[in-house]
N, C-alpha and C. Protein backbone atom coordinates (compact mmCIF):
# COMPACT_ATOMS: atom_id res chain seq x y z
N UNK A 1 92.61 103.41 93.52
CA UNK A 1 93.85 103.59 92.79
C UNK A 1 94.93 102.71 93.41
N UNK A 2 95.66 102.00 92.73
CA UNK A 2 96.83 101.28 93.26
C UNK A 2 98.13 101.93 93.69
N UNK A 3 98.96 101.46 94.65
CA UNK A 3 99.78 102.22 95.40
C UNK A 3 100.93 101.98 94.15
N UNK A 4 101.07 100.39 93.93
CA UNK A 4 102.20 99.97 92.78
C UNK A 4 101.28 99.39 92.12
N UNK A 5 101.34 99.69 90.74
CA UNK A 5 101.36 98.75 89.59
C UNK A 5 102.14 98.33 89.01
N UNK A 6 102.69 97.06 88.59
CA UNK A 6 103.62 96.50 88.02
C UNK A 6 103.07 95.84 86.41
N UNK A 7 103.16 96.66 85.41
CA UNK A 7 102.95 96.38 84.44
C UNK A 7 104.26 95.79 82.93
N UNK A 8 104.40 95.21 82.76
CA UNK A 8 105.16 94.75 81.78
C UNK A 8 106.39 94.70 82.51
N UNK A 9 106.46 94.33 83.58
CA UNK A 9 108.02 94.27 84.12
C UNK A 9 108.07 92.22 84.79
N UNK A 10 109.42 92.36 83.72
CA UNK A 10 109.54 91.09 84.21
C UNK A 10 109.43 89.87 85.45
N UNK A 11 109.23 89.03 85.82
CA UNK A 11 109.44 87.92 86.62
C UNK A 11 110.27 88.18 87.55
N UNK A 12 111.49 88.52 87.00
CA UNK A 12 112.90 88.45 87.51
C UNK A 12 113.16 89.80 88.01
N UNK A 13 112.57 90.75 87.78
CA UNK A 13 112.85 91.90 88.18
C UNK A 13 112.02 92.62 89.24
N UNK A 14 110.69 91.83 89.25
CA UNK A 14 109.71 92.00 90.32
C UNK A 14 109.77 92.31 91.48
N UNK A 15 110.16 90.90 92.30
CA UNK A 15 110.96 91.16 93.67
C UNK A 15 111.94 92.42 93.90
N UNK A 16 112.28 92.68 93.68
CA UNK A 16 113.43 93.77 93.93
C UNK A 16 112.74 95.25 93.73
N UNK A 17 111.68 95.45 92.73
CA UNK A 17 110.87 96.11 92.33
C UNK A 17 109.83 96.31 93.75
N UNK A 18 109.30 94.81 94.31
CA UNK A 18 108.53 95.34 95.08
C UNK A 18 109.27 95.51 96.63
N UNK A 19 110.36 95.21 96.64
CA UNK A 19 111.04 95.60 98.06
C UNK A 19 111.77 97.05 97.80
N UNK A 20 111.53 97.50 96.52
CA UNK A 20 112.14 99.30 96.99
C UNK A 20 110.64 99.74 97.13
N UNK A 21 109.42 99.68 96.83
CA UNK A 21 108.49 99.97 97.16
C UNK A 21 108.22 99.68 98.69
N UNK A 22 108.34 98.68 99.02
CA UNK A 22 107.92 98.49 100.44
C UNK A 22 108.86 99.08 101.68
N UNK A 23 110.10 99.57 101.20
CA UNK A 23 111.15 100.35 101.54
C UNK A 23 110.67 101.67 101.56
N UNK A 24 110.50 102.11 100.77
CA UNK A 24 109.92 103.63 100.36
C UNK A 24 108.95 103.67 101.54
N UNK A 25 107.54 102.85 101.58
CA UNK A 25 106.78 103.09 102.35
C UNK A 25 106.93 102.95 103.67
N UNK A 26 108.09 101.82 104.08
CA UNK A 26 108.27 101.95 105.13
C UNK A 26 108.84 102.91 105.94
N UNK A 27 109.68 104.03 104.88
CA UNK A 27 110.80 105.27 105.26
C UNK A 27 110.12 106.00 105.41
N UNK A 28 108.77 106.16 105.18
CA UNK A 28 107.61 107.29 105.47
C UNK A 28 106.42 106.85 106.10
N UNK A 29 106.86 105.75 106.80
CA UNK A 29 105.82 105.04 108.18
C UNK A 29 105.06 104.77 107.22
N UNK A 30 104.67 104.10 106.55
CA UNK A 30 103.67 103.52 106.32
C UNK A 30 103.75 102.18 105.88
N UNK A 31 102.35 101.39 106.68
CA UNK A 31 102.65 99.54 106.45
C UNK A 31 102.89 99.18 105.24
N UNK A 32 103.43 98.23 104.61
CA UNK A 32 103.75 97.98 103.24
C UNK A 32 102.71 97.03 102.96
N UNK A 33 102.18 96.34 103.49
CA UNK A 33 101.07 95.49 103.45
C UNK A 33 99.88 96.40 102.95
N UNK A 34 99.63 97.92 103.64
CA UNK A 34 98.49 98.46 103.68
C UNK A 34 98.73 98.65 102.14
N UNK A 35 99.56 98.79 101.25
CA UNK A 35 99.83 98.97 99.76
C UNK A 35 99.24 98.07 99.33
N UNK A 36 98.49 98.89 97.46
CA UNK A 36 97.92 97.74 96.59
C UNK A 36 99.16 97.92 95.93
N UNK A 37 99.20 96.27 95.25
CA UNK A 37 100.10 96.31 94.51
C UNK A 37 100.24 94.77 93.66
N UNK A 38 99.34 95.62 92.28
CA UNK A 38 98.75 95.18 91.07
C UNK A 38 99.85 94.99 90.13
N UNK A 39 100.06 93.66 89.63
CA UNK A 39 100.84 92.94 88.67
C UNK A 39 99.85 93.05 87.66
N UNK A 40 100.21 93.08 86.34
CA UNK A 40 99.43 92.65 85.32
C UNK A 40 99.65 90.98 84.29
N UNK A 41 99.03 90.15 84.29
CA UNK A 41 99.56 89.07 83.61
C UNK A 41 99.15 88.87 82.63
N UNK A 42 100.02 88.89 81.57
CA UNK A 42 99.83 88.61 79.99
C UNK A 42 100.16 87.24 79.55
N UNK A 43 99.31 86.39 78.85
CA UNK A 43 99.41 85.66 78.66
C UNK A 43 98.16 84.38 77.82
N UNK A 44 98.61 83.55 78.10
CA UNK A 44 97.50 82.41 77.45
C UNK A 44 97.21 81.20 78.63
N UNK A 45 95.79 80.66 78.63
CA UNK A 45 95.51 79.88 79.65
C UNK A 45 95.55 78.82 78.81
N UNK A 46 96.36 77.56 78.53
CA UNK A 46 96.01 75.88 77.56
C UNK A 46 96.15 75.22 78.30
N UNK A 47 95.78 73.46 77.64
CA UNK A 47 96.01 72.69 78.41
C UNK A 47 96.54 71.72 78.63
N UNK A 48 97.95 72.45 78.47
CA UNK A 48 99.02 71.84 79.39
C UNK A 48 99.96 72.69 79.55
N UNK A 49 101.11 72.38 80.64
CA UNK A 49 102.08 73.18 81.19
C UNK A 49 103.20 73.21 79.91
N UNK A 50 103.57 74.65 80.16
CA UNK A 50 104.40 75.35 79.31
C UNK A 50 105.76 76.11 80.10
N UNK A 51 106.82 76.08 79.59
CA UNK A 51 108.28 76.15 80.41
C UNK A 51 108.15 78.19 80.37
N UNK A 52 107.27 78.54 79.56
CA UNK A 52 106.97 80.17 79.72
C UNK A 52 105.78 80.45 80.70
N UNK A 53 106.72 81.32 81.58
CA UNK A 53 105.34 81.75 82.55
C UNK A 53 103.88 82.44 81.55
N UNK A 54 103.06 81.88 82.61
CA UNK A 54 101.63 82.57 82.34
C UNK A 54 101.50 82.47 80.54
N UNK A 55 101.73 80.74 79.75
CA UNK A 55 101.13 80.60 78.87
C UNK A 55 100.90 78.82 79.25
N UNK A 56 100.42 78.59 80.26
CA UNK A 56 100.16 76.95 80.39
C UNK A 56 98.84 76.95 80.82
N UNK A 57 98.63 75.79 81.66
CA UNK A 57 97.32 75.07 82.24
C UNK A 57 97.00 76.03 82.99
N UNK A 58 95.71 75.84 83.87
CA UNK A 58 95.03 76.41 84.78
C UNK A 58 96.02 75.95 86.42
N UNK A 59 96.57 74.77 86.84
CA UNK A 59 97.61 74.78 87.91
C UNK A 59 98.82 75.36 87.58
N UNK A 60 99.73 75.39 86.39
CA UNK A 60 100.54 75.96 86.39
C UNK A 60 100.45 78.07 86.44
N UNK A 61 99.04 78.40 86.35
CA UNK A 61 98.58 79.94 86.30
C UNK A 61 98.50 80.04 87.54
N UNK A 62 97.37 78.96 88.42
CA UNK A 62 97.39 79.05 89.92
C UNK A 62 98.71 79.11 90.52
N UNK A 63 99.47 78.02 90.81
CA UNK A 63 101.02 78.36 90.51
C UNK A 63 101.81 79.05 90.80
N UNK A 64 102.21 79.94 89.82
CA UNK A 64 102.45 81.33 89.46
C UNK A 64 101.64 82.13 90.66
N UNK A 65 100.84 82.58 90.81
CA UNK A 65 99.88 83.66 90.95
C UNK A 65 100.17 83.55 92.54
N UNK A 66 100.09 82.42 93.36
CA UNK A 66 100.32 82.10 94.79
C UNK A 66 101.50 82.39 94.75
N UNK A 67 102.74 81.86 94.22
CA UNK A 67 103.99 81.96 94.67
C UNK A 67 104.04 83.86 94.32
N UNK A 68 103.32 84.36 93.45
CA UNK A 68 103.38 86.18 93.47
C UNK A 68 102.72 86.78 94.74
N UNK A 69 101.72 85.74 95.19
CA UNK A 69 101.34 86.85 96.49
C UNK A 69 101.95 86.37 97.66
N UNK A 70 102.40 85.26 97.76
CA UNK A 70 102.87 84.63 99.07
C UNK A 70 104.91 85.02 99.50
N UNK A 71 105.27 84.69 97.76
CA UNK A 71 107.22 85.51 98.04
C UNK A 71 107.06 86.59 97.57
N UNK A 72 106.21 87.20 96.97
CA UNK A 72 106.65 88.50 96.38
C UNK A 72 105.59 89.71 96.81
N UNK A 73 104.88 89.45 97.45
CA UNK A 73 103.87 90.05 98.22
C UNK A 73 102.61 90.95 97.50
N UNK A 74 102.30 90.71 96.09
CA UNK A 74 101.57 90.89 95.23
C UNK A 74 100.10 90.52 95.86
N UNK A 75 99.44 91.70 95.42
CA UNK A 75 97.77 91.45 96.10
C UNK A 75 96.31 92.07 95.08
N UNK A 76 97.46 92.04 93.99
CA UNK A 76 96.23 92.96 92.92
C UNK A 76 96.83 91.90 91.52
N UNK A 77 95.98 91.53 90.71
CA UNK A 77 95.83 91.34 89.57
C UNK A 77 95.14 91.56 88.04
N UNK A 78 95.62 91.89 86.94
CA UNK A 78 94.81 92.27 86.11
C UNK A 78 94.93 91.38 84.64
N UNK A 79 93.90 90.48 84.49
CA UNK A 79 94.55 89.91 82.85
C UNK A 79 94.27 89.99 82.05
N UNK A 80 95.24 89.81 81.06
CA UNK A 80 95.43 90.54 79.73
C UNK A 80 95.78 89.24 78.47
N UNK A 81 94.26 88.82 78.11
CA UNK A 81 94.94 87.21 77.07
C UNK A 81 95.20 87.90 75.73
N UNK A 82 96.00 87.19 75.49
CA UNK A 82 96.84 87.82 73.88
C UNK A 82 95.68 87.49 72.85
N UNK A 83 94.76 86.17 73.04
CA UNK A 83 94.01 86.27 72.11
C UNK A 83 92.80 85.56 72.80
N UNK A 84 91.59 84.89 71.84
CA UNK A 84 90.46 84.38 72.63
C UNK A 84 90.03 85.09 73.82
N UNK A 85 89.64 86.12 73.63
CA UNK A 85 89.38 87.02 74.79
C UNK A 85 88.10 86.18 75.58
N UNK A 86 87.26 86.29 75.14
CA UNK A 86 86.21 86.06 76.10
C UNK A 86 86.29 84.40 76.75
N UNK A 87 86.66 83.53 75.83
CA UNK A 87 86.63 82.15 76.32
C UNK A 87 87.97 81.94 77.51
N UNK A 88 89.16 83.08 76.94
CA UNK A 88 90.51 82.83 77.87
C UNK A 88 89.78 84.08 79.04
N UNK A 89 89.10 84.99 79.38
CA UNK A 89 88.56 85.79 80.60
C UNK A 89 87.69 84.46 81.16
N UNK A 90 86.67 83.76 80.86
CA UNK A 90 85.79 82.88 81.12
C UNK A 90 86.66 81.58 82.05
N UNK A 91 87.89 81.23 81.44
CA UNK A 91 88.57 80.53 82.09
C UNK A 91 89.10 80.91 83.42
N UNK A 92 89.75 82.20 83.40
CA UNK A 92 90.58 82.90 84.07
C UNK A 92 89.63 82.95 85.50
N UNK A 93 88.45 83.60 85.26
CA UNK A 93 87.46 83.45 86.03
C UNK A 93 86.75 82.76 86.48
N UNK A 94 86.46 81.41 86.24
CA UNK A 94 85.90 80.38 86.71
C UNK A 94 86.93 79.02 86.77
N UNK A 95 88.09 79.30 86.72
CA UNK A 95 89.31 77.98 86.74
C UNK A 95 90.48 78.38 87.70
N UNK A 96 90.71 79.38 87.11
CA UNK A 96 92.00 80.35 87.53
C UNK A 96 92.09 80.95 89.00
N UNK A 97 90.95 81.56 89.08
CA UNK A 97 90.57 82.64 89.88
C UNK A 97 89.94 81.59 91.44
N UNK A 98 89.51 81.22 90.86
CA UNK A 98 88.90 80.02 92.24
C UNK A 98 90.20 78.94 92.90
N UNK A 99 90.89 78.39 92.22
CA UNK A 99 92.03 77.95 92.25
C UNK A 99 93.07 78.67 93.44
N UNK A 100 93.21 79.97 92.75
CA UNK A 100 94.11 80.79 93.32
C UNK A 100 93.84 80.90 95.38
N UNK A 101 92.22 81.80 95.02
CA UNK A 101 91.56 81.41 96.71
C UNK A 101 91.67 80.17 97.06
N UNK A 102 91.35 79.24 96.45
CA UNK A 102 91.38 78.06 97.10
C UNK A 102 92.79 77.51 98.08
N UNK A 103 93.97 77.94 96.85
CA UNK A 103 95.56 77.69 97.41
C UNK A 103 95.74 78.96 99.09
N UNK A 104 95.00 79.65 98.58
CA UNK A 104 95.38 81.03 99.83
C UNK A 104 95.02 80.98 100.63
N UNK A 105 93.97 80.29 100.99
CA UNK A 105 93.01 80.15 101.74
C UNK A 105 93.48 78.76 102.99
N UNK A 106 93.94 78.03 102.51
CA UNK A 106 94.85 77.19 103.23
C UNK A 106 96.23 77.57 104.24
């Protein structure tokens, strides 16, 4: 079970979202790191970059997804394509998803 889920809440509102959480946990001893804390991303994977988050290329998704776990301390993900389900999961998972480790991992 996830400690936070962050579902349908904006970009912009995130951060702040996840520092009263990590506040909370810290006011009751507990590591904020040891928290899951699952964003959900809605969107479309194409190919090319788009000025709307999480509807562009496969670097602009990688992107995104690093700068959520690295400034905003996000460590769970769940996606949600508006359409082309199986070919946009297929991407997500073999483009997206490898990408992401690859950036973290450095």
């Amino acid at each position: 079970m996830a400690d936070g889920t962050y579902g349908f809440l904006g970009l912009d509102r995130l951060p702040d979202a996840v520092a009263r959480i990590d506040a909370a946990a810290r006011d009751t001893g507990r590591d904020p790191s040891s928290l899951r804390k699952v964003y959900n991303l809605n969107g479309m994977i194409g190919p090319v970059e788009s000025a709307e988050p999480f509807q562009g290329n496969v670097l602009q998704w990688t992107d995104l997804i690093v700068g959520l776990v690295r400034e905003v301390g996000m460590n769970g993900f769940v996606y949600w394509p508006d359409a082309d389900h199986l070919r946009q999961l297929t991407l997500f998972a073999l483009q997206v998803v490898p990408a992401v480790r690859a950036e973290l991992a450095d």
